[in-house]
PDB file of N, CA and C in Angstrom:
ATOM      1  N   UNK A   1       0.821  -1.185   0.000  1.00  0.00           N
ATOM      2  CA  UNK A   1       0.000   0.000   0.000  1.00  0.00           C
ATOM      3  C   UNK A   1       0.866   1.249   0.000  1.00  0.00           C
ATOM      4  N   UNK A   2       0.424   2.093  -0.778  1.00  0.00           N
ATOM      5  CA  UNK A   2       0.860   3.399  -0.554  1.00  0.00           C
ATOM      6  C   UNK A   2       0.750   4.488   0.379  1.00  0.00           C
ATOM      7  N   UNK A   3       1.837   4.687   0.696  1.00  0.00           N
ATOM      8  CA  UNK A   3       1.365   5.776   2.004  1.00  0.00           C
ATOM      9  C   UNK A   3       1.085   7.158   1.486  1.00  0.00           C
ATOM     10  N   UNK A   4       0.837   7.681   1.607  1.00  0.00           N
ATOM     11  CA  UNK A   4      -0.383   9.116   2.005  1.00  0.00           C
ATOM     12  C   UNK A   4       0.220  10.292   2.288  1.00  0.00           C
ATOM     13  N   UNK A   5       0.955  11.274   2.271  1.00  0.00           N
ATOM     14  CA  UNK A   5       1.456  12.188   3.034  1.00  0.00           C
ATOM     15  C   UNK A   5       0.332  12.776   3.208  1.00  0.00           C
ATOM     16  N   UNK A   6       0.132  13.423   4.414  1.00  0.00           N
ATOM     17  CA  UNK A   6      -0.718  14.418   5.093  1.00  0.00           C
ATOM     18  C   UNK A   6       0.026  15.724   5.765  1.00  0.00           C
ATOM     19  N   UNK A   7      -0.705  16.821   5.623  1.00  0.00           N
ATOM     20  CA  UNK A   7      -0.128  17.969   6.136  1.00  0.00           C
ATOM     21  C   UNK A   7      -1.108  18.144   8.031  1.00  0.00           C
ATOM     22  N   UNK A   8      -0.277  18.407   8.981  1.00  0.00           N
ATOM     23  CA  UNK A   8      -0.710  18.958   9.955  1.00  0.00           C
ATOM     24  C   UNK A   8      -2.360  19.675   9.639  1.00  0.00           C
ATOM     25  N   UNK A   9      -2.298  20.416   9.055  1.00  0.00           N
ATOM     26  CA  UNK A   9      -3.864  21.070   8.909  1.00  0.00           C
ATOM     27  C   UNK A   9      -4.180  20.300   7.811  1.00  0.00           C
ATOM     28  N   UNK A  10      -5.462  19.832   8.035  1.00  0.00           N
ATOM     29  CA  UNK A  10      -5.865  19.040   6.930  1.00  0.00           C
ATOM     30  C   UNK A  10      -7.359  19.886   6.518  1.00  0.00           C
ATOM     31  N   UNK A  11      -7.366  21.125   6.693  1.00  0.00           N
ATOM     32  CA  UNK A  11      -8.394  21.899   6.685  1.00  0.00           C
ATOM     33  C   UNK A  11      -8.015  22.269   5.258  1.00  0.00           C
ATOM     34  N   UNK A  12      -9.420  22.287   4.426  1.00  0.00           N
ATOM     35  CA  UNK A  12      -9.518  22.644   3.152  1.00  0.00           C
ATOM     36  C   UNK A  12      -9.673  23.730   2.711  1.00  0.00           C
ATOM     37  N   UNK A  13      -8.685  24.464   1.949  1.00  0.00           N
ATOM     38  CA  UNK A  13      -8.637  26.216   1.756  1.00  0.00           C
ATOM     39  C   UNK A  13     -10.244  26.528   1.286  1.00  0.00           C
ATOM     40  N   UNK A  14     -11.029  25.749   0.450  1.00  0.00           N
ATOM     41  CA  UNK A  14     -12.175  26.047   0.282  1.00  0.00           C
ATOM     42  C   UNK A  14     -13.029  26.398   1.463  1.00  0.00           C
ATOM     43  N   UNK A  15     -13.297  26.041   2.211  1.00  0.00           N
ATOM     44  CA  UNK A  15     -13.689  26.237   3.578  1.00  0.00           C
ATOM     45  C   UNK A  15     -13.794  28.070   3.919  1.00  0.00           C
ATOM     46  N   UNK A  16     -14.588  28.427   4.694  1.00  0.00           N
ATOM     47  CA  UNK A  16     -15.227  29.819   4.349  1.00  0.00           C
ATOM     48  C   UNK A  16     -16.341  30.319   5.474  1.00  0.00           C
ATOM     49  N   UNK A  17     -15.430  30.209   6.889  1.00  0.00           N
ATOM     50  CA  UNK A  17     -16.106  30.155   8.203  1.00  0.00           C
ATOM     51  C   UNK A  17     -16.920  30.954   8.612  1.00  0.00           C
ATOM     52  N   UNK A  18     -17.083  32.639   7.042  1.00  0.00           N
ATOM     53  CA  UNK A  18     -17.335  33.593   7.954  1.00  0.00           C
ATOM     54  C   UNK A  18     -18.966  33.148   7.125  1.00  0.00           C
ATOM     55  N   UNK A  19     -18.968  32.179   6.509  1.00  0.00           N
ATOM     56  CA  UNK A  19     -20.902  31.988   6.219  1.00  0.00           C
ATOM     57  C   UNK A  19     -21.545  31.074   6.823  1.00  0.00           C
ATOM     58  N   UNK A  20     -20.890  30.530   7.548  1.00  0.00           N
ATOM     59  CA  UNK A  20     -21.179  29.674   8.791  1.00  0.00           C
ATOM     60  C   UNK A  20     -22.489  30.343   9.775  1.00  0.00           C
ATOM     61  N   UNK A  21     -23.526  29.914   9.676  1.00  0.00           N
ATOM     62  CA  UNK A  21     -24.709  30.533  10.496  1.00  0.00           C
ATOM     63  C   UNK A  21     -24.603  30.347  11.940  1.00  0.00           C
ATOM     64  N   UNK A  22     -24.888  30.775  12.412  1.00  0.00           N
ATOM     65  CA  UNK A  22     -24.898  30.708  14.062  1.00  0.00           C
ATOM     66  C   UNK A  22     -23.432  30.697  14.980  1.00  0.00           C
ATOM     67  N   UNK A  23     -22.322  30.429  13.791  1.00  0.00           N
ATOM     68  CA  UNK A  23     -21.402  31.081  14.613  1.00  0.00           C
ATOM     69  C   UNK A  23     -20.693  32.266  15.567  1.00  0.00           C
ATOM     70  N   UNK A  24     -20.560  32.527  16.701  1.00  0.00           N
ATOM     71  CA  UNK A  24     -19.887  33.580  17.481  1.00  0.00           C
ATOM     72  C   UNK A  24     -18.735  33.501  17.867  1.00  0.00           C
ATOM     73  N   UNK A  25     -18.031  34.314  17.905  1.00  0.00           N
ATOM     74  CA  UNK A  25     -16.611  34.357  17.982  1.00  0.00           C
ATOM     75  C   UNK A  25     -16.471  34.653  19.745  1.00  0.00           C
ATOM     76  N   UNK A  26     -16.063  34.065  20.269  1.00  0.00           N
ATOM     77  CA  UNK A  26     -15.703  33.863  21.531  1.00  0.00           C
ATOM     78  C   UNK A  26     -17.005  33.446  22.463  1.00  0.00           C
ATOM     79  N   UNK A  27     -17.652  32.512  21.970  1.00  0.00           N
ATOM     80  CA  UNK A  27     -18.926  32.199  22.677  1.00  0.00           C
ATOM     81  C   UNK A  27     -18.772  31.636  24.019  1.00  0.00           C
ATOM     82  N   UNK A  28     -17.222  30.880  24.231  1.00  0.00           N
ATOM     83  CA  UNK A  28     -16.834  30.549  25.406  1.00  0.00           C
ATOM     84  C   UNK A  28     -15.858  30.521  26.002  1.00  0.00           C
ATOM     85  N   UNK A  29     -15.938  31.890  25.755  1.00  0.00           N
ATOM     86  CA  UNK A  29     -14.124  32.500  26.436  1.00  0.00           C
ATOM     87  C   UNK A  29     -14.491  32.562  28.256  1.00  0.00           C
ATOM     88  N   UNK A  30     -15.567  32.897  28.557  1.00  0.00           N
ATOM     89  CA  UNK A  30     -15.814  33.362  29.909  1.00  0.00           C
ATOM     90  C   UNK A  30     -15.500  31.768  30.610  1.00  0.00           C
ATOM     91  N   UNK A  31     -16.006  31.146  29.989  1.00  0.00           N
ATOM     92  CA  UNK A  31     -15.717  29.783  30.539  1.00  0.00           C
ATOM     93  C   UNK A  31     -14.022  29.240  30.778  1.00  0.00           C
ATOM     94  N   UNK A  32     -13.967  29.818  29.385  1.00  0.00           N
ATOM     95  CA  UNK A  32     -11.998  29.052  29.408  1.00  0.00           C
ATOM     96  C   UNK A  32     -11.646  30.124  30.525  1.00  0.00           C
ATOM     97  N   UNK A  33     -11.561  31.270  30.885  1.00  0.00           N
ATOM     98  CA  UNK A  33     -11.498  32.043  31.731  1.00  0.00           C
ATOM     99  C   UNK A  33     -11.263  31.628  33.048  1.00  0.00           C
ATOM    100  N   UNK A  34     -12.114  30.978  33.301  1.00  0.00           N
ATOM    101  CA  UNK A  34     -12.979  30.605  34.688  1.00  0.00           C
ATOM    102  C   UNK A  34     -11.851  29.315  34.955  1.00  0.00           C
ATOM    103  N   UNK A  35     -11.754  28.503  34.004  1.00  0.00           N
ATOM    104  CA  UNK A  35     -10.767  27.587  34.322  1.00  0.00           C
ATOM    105  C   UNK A  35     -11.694  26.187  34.368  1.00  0.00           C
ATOM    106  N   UNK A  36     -11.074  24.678  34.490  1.00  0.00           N
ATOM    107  CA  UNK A  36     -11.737  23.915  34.882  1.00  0.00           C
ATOM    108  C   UNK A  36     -10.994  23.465  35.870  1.00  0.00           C
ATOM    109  N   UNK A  37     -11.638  22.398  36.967  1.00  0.00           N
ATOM    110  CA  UNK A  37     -11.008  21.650  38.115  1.00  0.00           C
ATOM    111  C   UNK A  37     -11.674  20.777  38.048  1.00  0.00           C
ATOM    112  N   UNK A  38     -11.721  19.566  37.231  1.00  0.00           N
ATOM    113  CA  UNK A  38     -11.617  17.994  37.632  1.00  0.00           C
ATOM    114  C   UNK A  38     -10.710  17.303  37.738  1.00  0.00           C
ATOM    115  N   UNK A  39     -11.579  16.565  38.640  1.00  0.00           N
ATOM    116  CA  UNK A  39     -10.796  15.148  39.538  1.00  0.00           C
ATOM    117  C   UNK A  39     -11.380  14.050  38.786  1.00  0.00           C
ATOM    118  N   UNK A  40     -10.364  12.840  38.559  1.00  0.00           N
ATOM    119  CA  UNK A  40     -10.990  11.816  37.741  1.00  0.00           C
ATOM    120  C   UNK A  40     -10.988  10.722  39.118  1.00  0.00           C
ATOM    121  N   UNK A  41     -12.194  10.288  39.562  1.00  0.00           N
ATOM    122  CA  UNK A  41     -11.979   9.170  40.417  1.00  0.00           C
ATOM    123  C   UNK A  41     -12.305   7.494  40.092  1.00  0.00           C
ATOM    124  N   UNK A  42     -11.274   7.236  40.686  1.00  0.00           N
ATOM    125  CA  UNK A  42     -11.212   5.399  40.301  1.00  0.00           C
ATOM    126  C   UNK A  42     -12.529   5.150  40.580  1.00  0.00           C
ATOM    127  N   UNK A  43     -12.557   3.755  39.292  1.00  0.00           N
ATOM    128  CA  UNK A  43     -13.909   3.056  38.945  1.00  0.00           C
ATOM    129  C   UNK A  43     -14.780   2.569  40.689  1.00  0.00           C
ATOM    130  N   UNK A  44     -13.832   2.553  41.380  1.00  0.00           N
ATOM    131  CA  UNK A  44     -14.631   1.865  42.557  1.00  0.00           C
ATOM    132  C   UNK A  44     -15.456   3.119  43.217  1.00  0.00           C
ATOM    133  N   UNK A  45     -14.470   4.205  43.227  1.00  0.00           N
ATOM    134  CA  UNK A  45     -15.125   5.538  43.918  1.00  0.00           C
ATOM    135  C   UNK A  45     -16.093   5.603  42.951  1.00  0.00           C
ATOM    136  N   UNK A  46     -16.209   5.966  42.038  1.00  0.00           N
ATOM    137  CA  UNK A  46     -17.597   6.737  41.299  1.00  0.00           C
ATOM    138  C   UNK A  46     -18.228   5.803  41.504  1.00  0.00           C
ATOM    139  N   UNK A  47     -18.450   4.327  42.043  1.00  0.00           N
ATOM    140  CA  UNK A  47     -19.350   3.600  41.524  1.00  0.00           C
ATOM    141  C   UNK A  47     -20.139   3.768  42.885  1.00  0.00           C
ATOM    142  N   UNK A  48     -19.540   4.242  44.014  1.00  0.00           N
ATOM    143  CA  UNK A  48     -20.336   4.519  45.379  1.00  0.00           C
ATOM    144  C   UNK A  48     -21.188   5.552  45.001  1.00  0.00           C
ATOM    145  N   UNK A  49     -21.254   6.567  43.711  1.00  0.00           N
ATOM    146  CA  UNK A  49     -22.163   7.871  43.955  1.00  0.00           C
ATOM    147  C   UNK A  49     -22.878   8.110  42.740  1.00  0.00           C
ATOM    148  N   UNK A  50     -24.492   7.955  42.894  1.00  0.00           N
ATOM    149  CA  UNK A  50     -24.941   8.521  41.765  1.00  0.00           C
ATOM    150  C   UNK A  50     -24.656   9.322  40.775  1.00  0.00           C
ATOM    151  N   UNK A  51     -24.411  10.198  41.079  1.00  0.00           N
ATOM    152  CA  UNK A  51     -24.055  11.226  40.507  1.00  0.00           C
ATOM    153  C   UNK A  51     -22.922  12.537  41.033  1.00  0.00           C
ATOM    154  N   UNK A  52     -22.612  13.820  40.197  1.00  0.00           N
ATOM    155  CA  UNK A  52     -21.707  14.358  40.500  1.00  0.00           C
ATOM    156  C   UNK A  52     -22.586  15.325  42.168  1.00  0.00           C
ATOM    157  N   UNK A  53     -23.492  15.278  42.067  1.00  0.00           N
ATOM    158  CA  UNK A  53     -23.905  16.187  43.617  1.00  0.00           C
ATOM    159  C   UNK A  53     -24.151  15.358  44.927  1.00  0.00           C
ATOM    160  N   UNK A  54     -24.015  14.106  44.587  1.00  0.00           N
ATOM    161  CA  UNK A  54     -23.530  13.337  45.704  1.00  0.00           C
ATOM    162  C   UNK A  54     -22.235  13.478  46.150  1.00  0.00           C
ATOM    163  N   UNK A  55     -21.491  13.109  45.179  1.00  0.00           N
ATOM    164  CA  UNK A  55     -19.860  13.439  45.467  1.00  0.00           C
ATOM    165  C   UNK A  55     -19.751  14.817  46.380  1.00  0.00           C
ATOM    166  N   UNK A  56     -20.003  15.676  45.682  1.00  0.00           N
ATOM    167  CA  UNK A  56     -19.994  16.891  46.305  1.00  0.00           C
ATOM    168  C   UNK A  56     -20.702  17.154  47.431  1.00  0.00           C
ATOM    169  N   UNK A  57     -21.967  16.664  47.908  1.00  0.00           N
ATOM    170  CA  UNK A  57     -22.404  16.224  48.945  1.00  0.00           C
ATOM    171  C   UNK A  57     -21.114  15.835  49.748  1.00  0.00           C
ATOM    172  N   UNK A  58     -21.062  14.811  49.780  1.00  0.00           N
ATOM    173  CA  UNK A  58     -20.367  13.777  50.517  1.00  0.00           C
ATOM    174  C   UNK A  58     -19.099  14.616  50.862  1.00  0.00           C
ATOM    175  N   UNK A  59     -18.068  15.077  50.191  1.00  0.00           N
ATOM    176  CA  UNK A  59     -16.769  15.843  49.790  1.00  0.00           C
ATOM    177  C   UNK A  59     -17.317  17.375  50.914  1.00  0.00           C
ATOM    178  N   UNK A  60     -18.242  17.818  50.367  1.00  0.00           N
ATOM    179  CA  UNK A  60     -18.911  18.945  51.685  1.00  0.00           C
ATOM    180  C   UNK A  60     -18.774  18.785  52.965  1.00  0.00           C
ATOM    181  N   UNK A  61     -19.407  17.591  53.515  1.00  0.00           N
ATOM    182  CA  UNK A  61     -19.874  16.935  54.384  1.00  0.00           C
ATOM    183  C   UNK A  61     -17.966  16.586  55.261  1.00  0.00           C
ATOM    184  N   UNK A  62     -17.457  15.517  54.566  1.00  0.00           N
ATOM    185  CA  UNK A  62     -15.950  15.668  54.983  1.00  0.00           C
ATOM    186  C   UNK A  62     -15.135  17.283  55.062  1.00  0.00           C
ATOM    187  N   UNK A  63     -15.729  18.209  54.262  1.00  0.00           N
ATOM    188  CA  UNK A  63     -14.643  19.188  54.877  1.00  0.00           C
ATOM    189  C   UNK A  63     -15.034  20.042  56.123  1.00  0.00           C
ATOM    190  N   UNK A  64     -16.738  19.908  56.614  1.00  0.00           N
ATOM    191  CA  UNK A  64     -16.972  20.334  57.438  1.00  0.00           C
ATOM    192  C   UNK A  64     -16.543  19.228  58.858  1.00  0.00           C
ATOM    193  N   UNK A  65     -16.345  17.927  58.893  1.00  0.00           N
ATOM    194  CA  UNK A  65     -15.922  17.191  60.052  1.00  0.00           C
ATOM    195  C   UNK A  65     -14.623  17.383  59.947  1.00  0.00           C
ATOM    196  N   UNK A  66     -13.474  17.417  59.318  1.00  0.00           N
ATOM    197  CA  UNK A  66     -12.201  18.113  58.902  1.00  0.00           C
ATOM    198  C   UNK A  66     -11.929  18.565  58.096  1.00  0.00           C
ATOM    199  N   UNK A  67     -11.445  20.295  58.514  1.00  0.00           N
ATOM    200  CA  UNK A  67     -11.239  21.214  56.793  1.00  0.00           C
ATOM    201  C   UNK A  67      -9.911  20.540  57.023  1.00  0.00           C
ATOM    202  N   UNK A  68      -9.559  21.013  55.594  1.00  0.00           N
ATOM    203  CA  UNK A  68      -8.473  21.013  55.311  1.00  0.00           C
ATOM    204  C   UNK A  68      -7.273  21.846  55.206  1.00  0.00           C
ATOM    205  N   UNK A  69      -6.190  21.787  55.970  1.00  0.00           N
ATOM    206  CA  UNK A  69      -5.529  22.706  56.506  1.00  0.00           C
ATOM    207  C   UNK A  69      -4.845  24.028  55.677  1.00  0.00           C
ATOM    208  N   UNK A  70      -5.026  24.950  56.374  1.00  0.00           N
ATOM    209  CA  UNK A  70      -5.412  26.496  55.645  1.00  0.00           C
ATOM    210  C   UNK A  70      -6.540  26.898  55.305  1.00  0.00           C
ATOM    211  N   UNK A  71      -7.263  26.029  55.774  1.00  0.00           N
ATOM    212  CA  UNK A  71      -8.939  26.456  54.987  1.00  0.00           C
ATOM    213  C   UNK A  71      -9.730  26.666  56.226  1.00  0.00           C
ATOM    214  N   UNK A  72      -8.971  26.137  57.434  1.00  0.00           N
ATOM    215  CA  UNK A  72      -9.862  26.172  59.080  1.00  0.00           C
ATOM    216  C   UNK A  72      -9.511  27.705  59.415  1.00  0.00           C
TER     217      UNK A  72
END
């Protein structure tokens, strides 16, 4: 078989973003802004909690029986 060269951008000069309907240009900058903070927890932990407001429940609940130090 023949191999293929490919360029890094494989985006097609035809392409023509500014007729693109419903696009906005920085629709989620406030977000990247803001930052994210997840925690990925092992299959056994998530499998104790419905969902993500249990966790957080629960995670609440432990920092009020011990904060965590600098936070008391």
């Amino acid at each position: 078989m023949k191999k293929i060269e490919t360029d890094a951008d494989d985006l097609l000069p035809e392409y023509d973003f500014r007729q693109m309907k419903g696009a906005v240009r920085g629709k989620y900058i406030e977000r990247y802004r803001k930052g994210t903070n997840l925690v990925l927890l092992d299959d056994d932990v998530a499998a104790a909690f419905p969902d993500a407001k249990a966790v957080n429940d629960a995670l609440r609940e432990l920092i009020q029986e011990k904060p965590p130090r600098g936070l008391a």
